[in-house]
N, C-alpha and C. Protein backbone atom coordinates (compact mmCIF):
# COMPACT_ATOMS: atom_id res chain seq x y z
N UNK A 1 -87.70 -15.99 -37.17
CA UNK A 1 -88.36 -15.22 -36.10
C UNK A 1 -87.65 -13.89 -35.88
N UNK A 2 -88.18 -13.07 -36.00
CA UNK A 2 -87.64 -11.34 -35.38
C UNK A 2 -88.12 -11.26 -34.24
N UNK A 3 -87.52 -12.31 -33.18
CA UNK A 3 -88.08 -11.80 -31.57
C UNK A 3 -87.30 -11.20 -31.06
N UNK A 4 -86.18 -11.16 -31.79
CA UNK A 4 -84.34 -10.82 -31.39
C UNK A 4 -84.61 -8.84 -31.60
N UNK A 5 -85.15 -8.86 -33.01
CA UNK A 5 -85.79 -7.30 -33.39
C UNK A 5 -87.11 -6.68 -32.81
N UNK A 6 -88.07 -7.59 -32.70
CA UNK A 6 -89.28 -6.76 -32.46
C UNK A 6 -89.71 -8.07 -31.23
N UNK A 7 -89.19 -7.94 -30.03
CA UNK A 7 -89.83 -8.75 -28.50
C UNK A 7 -91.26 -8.55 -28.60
N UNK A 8 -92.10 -6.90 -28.79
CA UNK A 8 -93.38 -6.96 -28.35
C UNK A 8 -94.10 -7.70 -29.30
N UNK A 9 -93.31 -7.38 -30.79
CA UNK A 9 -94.36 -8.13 -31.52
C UNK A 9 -93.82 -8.85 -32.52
N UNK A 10 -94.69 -10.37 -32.75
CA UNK A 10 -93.80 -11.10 -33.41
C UNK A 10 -94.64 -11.32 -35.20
N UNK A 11 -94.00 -10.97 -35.98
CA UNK A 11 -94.26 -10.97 -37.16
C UNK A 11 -93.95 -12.49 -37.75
N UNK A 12 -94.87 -13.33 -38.20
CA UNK A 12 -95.21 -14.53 -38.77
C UNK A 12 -95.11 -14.59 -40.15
N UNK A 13 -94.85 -14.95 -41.25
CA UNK A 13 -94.96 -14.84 -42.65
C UNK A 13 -95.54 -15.78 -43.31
N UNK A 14 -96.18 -16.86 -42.05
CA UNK A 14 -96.00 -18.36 -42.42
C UNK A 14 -97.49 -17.84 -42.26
N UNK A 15 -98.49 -17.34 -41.29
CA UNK A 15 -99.93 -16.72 -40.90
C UNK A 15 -99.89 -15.87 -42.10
N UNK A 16 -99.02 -14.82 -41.87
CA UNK A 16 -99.23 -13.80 -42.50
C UNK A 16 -100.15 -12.74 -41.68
N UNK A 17 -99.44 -12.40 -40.40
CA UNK A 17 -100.59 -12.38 -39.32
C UNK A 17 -99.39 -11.69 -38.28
N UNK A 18 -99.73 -10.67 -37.57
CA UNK A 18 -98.80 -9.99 -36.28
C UNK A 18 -99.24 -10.21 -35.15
N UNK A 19 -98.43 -11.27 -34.70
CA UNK A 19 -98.94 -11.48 -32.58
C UNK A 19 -98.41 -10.40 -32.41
N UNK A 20 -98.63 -9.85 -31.29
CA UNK A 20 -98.26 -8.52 -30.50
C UNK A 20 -98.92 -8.66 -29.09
N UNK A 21 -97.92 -8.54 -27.92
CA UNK A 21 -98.39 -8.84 -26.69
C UNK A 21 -97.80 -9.76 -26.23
N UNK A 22 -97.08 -10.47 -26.85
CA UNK A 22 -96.14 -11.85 -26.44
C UNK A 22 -94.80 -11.54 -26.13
C-alpha cells in the first residue's frame, strides 16, 4: 500500500485501478 506516499490516493496493482478520495 502507498497510503504512507500518496493518503489522497491509493494505487492498487492487485485492481489495477486508482481509489482517490479515501
Amino acid at each position: 500500500m502507498d497510503v504512507q506516499r500518496h493518503p489522497q490516493c491509493i494505487h492498487e496493482k492487485k485492481y489495477q485501478r486508482i481509489l482517490c478520495g479515501r
